[in-house]
Each structure stands twice: as structure tokens, then as C-alpha cells.
C-alpha atoms as a PDB file:
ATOM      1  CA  UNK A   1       1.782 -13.269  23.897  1.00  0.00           C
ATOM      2  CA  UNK A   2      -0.928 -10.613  23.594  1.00  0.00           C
ATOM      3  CA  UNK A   3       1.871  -7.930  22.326  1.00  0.00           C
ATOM      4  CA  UNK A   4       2.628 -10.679  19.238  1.00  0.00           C
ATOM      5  CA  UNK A   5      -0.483 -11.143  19.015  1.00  0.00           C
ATOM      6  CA  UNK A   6      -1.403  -7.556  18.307  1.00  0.00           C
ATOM      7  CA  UNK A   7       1.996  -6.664  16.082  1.00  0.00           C
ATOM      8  CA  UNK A   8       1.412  -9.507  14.162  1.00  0.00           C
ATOM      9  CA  UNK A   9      -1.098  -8.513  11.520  1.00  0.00           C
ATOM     10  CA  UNK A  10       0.217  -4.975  11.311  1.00  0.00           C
ATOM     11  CA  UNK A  11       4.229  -6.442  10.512  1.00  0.00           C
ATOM     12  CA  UNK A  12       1.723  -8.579   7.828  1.00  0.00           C
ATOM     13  CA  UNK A  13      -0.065  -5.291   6.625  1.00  0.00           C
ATOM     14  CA  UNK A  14       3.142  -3.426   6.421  1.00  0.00           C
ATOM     15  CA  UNK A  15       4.712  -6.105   4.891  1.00  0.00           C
ATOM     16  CA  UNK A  16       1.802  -6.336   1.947  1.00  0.00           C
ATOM     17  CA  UNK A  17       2.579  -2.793   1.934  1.00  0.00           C
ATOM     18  CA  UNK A  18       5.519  -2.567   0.889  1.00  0.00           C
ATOM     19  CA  UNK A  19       4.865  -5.853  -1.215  1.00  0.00           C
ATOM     20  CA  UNK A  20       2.431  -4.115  -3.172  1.00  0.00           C
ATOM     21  CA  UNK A  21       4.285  -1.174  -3.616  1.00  0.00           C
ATOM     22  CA  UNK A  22       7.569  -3.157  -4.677  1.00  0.00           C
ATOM     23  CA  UNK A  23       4.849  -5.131  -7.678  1.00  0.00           C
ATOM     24  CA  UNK A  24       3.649  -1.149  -8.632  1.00  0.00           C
ATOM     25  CA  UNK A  25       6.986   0.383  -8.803  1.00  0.00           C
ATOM     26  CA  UNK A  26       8.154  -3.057 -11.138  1.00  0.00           C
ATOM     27  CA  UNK A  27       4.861  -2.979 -13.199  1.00  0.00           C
ATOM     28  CA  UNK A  28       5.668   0.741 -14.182  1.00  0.00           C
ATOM     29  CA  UNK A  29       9.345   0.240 -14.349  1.00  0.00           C
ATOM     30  CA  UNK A  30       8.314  -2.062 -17.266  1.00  0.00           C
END
């Protein structure tokens, strides 16, 4: 439980990573 604990908000950081990098690359696709 502590290891999902601990991976848990980085997979959510990585994942509004690559979120936010998907919205910049559309924005200047545009």
C-alpha cells in the first residue's frame, strides 16, 4: 500500500505532463 501510495501522484504528475504537453503541441499545431 505504501508503494501505491508513493507512485500515485508521480503516474498523476507524469500524466499532467504529458497532458499539458499534448494541449501545447495542439494549441501551436493550430
Amino acid at each position: 500500500m505504501s508503494a501505491f501510495s508513493y507512485l500515485t501522484p508521480v503516474a498523476w504528475r507524469d500524466f499532467l505532463g504529458i497532458l499539458a504537453d499534448y494541449c501545447g503541441n495542439y494549441a501551436i499545431a493550430q
